[in-house]
C-alpha atoms as a PDB file:
ATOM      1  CA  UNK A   1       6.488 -65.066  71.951  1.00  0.00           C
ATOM      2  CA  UNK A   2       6.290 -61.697  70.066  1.00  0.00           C
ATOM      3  CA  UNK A   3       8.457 -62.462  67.353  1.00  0.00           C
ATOM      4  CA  UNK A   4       6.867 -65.739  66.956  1.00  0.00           C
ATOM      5  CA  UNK A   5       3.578 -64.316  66.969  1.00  0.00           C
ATOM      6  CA  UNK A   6       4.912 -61.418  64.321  1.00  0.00           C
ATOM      7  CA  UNK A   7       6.048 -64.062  61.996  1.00  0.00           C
ATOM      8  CA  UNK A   8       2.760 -66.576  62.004  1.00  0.00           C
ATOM      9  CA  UNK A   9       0.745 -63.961  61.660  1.00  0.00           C
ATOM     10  CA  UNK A  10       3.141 -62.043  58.480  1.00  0.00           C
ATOM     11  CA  UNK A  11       2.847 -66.153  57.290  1.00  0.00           C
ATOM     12  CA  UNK A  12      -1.051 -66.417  57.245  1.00  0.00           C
ATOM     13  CA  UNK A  13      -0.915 -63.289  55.392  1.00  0.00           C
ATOM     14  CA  UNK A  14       1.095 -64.170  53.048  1.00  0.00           C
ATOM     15  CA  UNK A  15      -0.015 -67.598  52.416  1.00  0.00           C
ATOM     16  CA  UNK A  16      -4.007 -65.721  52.198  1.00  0.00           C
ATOM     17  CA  UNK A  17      -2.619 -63.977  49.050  1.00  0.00           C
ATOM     18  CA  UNK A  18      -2.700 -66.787  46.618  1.00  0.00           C
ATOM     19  CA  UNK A  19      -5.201 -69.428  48.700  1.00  0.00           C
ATOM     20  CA  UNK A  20      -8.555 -70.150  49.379  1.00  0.00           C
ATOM     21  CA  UNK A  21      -9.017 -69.684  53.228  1.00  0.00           C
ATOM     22  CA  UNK A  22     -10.841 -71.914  55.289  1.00  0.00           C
ATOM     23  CA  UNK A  23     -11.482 -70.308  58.622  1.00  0.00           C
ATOM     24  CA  UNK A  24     -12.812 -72.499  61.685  1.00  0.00           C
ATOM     25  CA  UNK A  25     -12.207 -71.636  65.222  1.00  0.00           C
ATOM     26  CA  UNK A  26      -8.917 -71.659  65.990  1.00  0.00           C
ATOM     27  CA  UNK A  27      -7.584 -72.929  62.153  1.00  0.00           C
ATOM     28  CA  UNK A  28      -7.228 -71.592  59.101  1.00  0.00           C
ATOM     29  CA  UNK A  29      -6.805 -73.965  55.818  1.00  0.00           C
ATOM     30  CA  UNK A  30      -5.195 -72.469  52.832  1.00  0.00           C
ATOM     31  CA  UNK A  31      -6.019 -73.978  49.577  1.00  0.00           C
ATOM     32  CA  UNK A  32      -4.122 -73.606  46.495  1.00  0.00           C
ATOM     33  CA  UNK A  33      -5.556 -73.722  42.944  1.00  0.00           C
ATOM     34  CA  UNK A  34      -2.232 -76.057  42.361  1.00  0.00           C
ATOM     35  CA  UNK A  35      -2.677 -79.530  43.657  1.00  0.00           C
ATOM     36  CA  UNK A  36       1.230 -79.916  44.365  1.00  0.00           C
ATOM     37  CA  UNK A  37       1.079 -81.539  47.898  1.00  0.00           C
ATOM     38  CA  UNK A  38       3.195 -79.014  50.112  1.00  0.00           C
ATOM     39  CA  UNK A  39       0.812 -75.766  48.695  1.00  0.00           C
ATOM     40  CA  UNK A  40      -1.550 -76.102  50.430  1.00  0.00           C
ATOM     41  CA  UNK A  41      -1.439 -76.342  54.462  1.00  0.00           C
ATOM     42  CA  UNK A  42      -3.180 -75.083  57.586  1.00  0.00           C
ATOM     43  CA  UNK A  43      -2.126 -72.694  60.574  1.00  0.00           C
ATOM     44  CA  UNK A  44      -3.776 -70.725  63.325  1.00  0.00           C
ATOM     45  CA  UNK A  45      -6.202 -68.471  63.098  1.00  0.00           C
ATOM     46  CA  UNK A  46      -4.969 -65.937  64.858  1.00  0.00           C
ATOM     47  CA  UNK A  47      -1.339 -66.256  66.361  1.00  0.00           C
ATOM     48  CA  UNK A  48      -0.574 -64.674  69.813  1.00  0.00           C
ATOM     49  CA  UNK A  49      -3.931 -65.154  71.363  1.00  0.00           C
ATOM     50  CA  UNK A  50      -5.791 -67.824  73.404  1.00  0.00           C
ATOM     51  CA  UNK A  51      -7.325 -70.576  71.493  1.00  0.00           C
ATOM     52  CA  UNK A  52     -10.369 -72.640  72.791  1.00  0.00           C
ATOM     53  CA  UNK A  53      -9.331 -76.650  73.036  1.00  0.00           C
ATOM     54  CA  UNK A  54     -12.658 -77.860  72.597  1.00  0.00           C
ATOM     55  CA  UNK A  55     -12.850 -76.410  69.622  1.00  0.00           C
ATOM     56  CA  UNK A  56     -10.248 -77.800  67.470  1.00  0.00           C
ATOM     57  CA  UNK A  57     -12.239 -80.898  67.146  1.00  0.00           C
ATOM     58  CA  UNK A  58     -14.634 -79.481  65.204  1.00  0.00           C
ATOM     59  CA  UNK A  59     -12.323 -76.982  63.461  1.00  0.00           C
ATOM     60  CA  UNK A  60     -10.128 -79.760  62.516  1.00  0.00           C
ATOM     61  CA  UNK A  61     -13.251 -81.582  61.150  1.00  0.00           C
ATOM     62  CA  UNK A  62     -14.409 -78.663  58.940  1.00  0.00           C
ATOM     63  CA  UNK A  63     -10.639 -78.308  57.289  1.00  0.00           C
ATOM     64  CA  UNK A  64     -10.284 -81.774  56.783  1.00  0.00           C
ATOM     65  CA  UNK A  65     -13.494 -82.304  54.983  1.00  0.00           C
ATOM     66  CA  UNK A  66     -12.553 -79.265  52.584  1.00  0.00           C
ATOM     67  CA  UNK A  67      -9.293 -80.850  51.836  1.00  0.00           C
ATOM     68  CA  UNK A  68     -10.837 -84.213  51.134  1.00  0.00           C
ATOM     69  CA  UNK A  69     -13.008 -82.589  48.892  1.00  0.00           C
ATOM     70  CA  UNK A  70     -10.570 -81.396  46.686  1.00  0.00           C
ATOM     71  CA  UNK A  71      -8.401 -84.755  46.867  1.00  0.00           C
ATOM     72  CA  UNK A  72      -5.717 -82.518  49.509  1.00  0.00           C
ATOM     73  CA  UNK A  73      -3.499 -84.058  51.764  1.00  0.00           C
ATOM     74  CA  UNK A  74      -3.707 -81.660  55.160  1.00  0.00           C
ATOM     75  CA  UNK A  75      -0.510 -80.701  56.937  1.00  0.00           C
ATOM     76  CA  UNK A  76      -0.033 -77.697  59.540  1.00  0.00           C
ATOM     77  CA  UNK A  77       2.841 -75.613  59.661  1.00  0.00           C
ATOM     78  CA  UNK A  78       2.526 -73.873  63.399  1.00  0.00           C
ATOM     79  CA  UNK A  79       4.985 -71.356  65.891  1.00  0.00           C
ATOM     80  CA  UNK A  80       5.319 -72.837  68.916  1.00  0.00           C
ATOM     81  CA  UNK A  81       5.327 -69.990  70.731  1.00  0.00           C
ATOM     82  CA  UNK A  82       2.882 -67.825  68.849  1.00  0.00           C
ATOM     83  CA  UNK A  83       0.057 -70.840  69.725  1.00  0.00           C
ATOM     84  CA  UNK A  84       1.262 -72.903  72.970  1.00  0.00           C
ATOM     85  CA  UNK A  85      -0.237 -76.371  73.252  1.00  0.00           C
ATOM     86  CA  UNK A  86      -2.531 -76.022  69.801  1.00  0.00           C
ATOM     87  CA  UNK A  87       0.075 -78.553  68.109  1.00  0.00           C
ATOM     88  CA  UNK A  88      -0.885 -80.927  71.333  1.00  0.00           C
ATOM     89  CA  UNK A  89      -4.762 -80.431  70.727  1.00  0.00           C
ATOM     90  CA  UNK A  90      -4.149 -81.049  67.191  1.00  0.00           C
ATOM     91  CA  UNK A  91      -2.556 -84.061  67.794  1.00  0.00           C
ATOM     92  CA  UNK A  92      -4.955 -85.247  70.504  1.00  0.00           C
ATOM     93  CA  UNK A  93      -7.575 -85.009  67.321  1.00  0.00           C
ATOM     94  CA  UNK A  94      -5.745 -87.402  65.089  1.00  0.00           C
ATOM     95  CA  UNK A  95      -2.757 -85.923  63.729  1.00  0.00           C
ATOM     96  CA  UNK A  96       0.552 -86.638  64.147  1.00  0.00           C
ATOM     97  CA  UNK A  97       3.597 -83.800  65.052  1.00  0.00           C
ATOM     98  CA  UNK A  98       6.445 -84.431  62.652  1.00  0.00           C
ATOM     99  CA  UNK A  99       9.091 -82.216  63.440  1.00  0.00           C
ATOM    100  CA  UNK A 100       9.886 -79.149  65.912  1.00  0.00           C
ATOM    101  CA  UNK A 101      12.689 -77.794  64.199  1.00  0.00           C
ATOM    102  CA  UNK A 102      14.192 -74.575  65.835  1.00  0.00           C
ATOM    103  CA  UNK A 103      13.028 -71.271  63.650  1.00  0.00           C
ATOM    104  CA  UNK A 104      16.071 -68.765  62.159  1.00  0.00           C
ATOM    105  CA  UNK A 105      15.862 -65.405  61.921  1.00  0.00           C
ATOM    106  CA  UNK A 106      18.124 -62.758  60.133  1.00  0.00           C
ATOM    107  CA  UNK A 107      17.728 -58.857  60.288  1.00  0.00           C
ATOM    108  CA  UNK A 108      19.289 -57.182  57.601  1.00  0.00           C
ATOM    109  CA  UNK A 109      21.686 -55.210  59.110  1.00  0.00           C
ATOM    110  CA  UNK A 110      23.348 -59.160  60.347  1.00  0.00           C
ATOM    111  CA  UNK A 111      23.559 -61.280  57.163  1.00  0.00           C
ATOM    112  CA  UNK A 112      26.729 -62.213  56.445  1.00  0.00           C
ATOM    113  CA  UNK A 113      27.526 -63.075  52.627  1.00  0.00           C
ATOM    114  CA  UNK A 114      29.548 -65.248  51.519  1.00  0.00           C
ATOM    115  CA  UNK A 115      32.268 -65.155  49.183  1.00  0.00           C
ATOM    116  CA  UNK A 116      31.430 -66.497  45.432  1.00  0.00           C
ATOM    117  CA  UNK A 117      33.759 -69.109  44.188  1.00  0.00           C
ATOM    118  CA  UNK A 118      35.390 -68.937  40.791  1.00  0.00           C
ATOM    119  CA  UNK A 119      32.583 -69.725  38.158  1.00  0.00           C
ATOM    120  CA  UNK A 120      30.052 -69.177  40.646  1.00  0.00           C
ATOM    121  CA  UNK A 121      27.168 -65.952  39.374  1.00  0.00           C
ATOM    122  CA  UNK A 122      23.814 -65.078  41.676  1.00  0.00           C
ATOM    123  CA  UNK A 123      20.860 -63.898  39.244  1.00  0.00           C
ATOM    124  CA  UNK A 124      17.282 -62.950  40.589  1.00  0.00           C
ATOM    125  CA  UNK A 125      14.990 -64.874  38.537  1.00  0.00           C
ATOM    126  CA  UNK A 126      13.081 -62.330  36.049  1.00  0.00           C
ATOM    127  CA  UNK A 127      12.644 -64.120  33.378  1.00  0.00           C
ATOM    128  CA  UNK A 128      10.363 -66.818  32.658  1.00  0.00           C
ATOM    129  CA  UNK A 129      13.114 -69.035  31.048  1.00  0.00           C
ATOM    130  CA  UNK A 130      15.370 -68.265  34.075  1.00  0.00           C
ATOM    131  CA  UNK A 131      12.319 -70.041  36.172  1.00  0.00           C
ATOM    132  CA  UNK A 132      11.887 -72.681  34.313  1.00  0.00           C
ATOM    133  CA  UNK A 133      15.656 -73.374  34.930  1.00  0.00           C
ATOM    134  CA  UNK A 134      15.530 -72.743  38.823  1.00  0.00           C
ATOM    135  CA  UNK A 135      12.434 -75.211  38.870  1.00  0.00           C
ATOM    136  CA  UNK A 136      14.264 -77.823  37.275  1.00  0.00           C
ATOM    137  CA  UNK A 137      16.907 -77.086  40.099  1.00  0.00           C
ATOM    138  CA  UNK A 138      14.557 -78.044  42.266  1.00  0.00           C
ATOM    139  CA  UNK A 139      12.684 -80.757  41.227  1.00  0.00           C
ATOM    140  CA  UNK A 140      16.290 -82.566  41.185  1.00  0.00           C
ATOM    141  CA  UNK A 141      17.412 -81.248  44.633  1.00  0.00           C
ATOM    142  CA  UNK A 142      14.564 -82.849  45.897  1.00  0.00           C
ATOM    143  CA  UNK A 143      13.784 -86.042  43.320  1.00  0.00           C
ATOM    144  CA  UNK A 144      10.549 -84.445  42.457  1.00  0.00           C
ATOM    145  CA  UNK A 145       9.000 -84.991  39.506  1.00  0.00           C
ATOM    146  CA  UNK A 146       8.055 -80.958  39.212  1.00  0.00           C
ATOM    147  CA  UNK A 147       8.962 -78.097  41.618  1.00  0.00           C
ATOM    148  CA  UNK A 148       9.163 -74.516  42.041  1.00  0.00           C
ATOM    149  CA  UNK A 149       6.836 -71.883  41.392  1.00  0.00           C
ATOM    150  CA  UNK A 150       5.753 -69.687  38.684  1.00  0.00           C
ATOM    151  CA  UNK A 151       7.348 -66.732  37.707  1.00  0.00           C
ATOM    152  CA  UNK A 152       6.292 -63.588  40.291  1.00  0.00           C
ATOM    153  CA  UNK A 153       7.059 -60.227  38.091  1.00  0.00           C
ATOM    154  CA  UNK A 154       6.838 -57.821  41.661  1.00  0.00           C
ATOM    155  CA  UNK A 155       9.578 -59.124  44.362  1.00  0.00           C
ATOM    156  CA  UNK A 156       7.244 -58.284  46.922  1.00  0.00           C
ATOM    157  CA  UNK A 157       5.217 -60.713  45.963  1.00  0.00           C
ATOM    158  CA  UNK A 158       8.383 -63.548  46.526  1.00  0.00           C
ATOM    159  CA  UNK A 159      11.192 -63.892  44.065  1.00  0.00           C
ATOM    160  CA  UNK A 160      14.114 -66.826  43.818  1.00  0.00           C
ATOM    161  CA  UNK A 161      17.796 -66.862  43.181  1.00  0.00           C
ATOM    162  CA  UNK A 162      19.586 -68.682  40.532  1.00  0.00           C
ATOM    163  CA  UNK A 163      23.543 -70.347  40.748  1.00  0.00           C
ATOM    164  CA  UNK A 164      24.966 -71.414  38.268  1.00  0.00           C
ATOM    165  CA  UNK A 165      28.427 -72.900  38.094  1.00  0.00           C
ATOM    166  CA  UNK A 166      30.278 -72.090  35.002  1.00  0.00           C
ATOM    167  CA  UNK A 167      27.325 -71.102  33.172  1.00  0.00           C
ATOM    168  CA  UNK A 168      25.182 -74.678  34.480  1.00  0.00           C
ATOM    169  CA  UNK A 169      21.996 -73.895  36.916  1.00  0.00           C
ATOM    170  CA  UNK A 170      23.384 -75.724  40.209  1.00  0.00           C
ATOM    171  CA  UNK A 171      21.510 -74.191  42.953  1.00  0.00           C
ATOM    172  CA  UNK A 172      18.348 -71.870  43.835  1.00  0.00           C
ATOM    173  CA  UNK A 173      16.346 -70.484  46.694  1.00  0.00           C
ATOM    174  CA  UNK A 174      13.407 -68.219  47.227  1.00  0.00           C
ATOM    175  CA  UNK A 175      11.509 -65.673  49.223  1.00  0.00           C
ATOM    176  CA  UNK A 176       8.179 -65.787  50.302  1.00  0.00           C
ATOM    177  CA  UNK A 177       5.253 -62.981  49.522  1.00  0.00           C
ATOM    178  CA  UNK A 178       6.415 -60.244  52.074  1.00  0.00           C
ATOM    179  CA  UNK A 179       4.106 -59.459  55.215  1.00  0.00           C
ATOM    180  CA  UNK A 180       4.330 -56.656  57.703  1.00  0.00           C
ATOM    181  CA  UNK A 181       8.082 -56.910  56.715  1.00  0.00           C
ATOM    182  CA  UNK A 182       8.650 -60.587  57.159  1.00  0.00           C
ATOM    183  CA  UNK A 183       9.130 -63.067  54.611  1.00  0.00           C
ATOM    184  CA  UNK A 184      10.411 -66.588  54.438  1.00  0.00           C
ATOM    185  CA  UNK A 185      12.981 -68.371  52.893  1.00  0.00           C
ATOM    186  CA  UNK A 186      12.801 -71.610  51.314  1.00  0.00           C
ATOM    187  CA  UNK A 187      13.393 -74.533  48.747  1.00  0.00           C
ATOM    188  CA  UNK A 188      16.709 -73.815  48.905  1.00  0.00           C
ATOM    189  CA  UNK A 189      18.315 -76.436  46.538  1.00  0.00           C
ATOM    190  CA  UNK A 190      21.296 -77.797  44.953  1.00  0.00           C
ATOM    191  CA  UNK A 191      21.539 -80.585  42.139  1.00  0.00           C
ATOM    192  CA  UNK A 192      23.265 -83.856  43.161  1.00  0.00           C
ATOM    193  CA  UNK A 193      26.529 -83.603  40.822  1.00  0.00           C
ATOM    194  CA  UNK A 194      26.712 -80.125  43.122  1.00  0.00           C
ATOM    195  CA  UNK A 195      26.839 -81.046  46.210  1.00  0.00           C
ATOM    196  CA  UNK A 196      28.710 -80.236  48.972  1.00  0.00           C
ATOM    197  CA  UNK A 197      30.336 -77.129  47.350  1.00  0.00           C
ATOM    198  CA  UNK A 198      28.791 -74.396  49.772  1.00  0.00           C
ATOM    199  CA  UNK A 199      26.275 -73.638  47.057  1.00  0.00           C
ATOM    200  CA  UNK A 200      22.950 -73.847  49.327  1.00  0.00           C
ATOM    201  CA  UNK A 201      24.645 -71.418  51.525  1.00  0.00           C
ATOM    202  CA  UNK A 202      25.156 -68.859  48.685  1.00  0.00           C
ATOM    203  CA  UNK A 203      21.829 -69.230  47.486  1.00  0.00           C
ATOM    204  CA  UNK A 204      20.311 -68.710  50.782  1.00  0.00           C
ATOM    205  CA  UNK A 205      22.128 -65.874  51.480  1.00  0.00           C
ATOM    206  CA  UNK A 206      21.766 -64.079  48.279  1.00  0.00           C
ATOM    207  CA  UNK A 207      17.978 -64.875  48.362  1.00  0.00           C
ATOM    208  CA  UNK A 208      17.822 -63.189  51.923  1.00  0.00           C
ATOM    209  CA  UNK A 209      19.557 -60.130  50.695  1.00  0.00           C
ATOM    210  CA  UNK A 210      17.294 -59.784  47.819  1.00  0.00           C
ATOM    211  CA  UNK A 211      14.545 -59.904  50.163  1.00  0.00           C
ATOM    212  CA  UNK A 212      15.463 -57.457  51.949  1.00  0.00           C
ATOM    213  CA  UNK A 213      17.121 -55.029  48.894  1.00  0.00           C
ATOM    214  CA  UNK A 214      14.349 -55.987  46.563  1.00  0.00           C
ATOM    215  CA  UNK A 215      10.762 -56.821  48.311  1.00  0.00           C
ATOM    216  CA  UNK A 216      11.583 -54.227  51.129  1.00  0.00           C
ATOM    217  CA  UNK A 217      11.132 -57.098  53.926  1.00  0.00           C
ATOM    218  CA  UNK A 218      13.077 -56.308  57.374  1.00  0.00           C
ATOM    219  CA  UNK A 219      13.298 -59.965  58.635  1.00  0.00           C
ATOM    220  CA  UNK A 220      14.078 -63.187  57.165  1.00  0.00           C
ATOM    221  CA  UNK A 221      13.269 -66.318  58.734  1.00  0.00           C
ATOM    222  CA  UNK A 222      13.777 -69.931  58.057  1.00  0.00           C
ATOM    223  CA  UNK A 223      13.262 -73.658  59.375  1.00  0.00           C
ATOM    224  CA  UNK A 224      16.162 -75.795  58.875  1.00  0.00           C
ATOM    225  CA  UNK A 225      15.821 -79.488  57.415  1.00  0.00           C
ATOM    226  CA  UNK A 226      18.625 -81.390  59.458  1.00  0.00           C
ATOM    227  CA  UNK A 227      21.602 -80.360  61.571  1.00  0.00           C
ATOM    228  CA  UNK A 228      24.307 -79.902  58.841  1.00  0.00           C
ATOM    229  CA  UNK A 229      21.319 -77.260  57.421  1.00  0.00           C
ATOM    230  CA  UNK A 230      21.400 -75.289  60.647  1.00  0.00           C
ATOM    231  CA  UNK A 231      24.679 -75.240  60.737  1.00  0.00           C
ATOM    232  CA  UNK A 232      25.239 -73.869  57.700  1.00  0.00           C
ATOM    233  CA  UNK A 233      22.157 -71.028  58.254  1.00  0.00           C
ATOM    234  CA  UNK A 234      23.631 -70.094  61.424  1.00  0.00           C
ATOM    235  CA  UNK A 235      27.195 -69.401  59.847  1.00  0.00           C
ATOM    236  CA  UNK A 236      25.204 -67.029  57.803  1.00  0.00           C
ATOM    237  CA  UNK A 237      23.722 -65.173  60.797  1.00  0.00           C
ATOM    238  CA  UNK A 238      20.809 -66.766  60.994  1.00  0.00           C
ATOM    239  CA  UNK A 239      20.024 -66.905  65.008  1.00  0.00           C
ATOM    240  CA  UNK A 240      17.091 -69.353  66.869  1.00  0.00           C
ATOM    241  CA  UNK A 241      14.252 -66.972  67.987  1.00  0.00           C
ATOM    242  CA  UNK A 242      11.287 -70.056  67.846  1.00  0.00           C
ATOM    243  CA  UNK A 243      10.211 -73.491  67.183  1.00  0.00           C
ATOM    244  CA  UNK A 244       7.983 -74.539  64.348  1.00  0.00           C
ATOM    245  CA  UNK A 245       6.155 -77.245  64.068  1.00  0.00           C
ATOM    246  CA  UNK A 246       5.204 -79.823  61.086  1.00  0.00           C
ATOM    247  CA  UNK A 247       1.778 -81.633  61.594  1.00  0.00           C
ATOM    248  CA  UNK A 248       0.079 -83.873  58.791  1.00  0.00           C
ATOM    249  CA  UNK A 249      -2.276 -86.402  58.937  1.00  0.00           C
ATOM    250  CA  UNK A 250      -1.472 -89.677  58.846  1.00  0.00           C
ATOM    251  CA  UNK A 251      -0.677 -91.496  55.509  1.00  0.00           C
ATOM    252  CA  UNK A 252      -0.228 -88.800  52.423  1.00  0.00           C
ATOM    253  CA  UNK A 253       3.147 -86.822  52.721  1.00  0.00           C
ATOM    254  CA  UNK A 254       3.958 -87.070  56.279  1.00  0.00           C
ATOM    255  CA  UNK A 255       7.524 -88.394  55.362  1.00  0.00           C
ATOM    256  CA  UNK A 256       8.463 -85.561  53.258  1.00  0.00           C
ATOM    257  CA  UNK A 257       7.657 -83.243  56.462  1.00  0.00           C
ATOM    258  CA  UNK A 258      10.966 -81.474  58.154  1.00  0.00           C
END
């Protein structure tokens, strides 16, 4: 439960930086100024402690009607083990639990690089053309019409990786702001005419280690989208400590939840 606990509460953090907060009972909503869908979520108040049941109704209630008001979808991104049985109330009040996948973590004394391929370079984003190019990575790894993030000039703050094959951005991943040493990574991506290469693997690796070398953090962690994902995180060191779990409401972007 501790380490579950450690990274919810590094998240909400994190998250708090660069959203509005919306704090009811047991839930916290984060708004962000950006109106892309998956920026704006809720999570618990205060992982690792008791929660009181009755009030998620009303807690739920509140969040929801602040979302609404700014034309938000709500999802909930929660640690099973840092909040036992709040995913259950939450879904007992209308939502619906999308996916428990298992949470990674890597210390980073662990992570195991791999090799780059012939052709293959790593570059920290620092520029804001170098952004632009890992956002464009994105929004085709996952048939978006826009994706990514903008430019953040302190690592500390979250940063992102950019692959390129023979000189052509192929892949990217990123870090999140870091928190009592923690940080997440995510929207690891590779364009289609890419695939299958072992480029997601590089990028989430080399993302991880600039987290650490970087934006000072002392654990990574990581929910994986499908099995061949875990598979491929867990060849990199990453190790099951938790389970997350993906809530939305019903309607909006519940199938894009993993």
């Amino acid at each position: 439960m501790e380490i579950g606990a450690r990274i919810a509460r590094a998240q909400l953090t994190g998250l708090a930086r660069s959203r509005r907060q919306i704090v009811a009972g047991p839930l916290v909503g984060l708004l962000h100024d950006n109106d892309t869908w998956y920026l704006s979520t809720m999570v618990a108040a205060e992982p690792g402690q008791p929660f009181d049941v009755d009030a998620v109704p009303e807690a739920l209630g509140i969040i929801r009607k602040a979302f609404a008001a700014e034309g938000r979808w709500l999802s909930a991104e929660l640690i099973d083990e840092a909040s036992p049985g709040l995913a259950e109330a939450l879904e007992a009040n209308g939502m619906t639990i999308r996916s428990r996948p298992p949470l990674l973590v890597v210390e980073p004394g662990d992570l195991t690089l791999p090799d780059l391929p012939a052709g293959v370079t790593v570059d920290v984003v620092r520029t804001d053309e170098d952004q632009a190019a890992a956002n464009a990575v994105s929004a085709d790894a996952y048939e978006m019409e826009s994706a990514g993030s903008a430019l953040q000039p302190d690592p500390a703050n979250g940063g992102c990786v950019l692959i390129r094959v023979d000189g052509v951005p192929a892949a990217s991943a990123s870090w999140t702001a870091v928190a009592d040493g923690v940080t997440e990574v995510a929207g690891v991506g590779t364009i289609h005419t890419h695939r299958r290469r072992g480029l997601g693997a590089i990028a989430t690796a080399y993302a991880t280690q600039q987290a650490f070398d970087l934006a000072g953090a002392t654990l990574a962690w990581l929910t994986p989208g499908d099995e061949g994902a875990d598979r491929i995180y867990r060849r990199l060191a990453y190790t099951p400590k938790a389970t997350a779990i993906h809530l939305g409401d019903p309607g909006g972007h519940l199938a894009d939840l993993r």
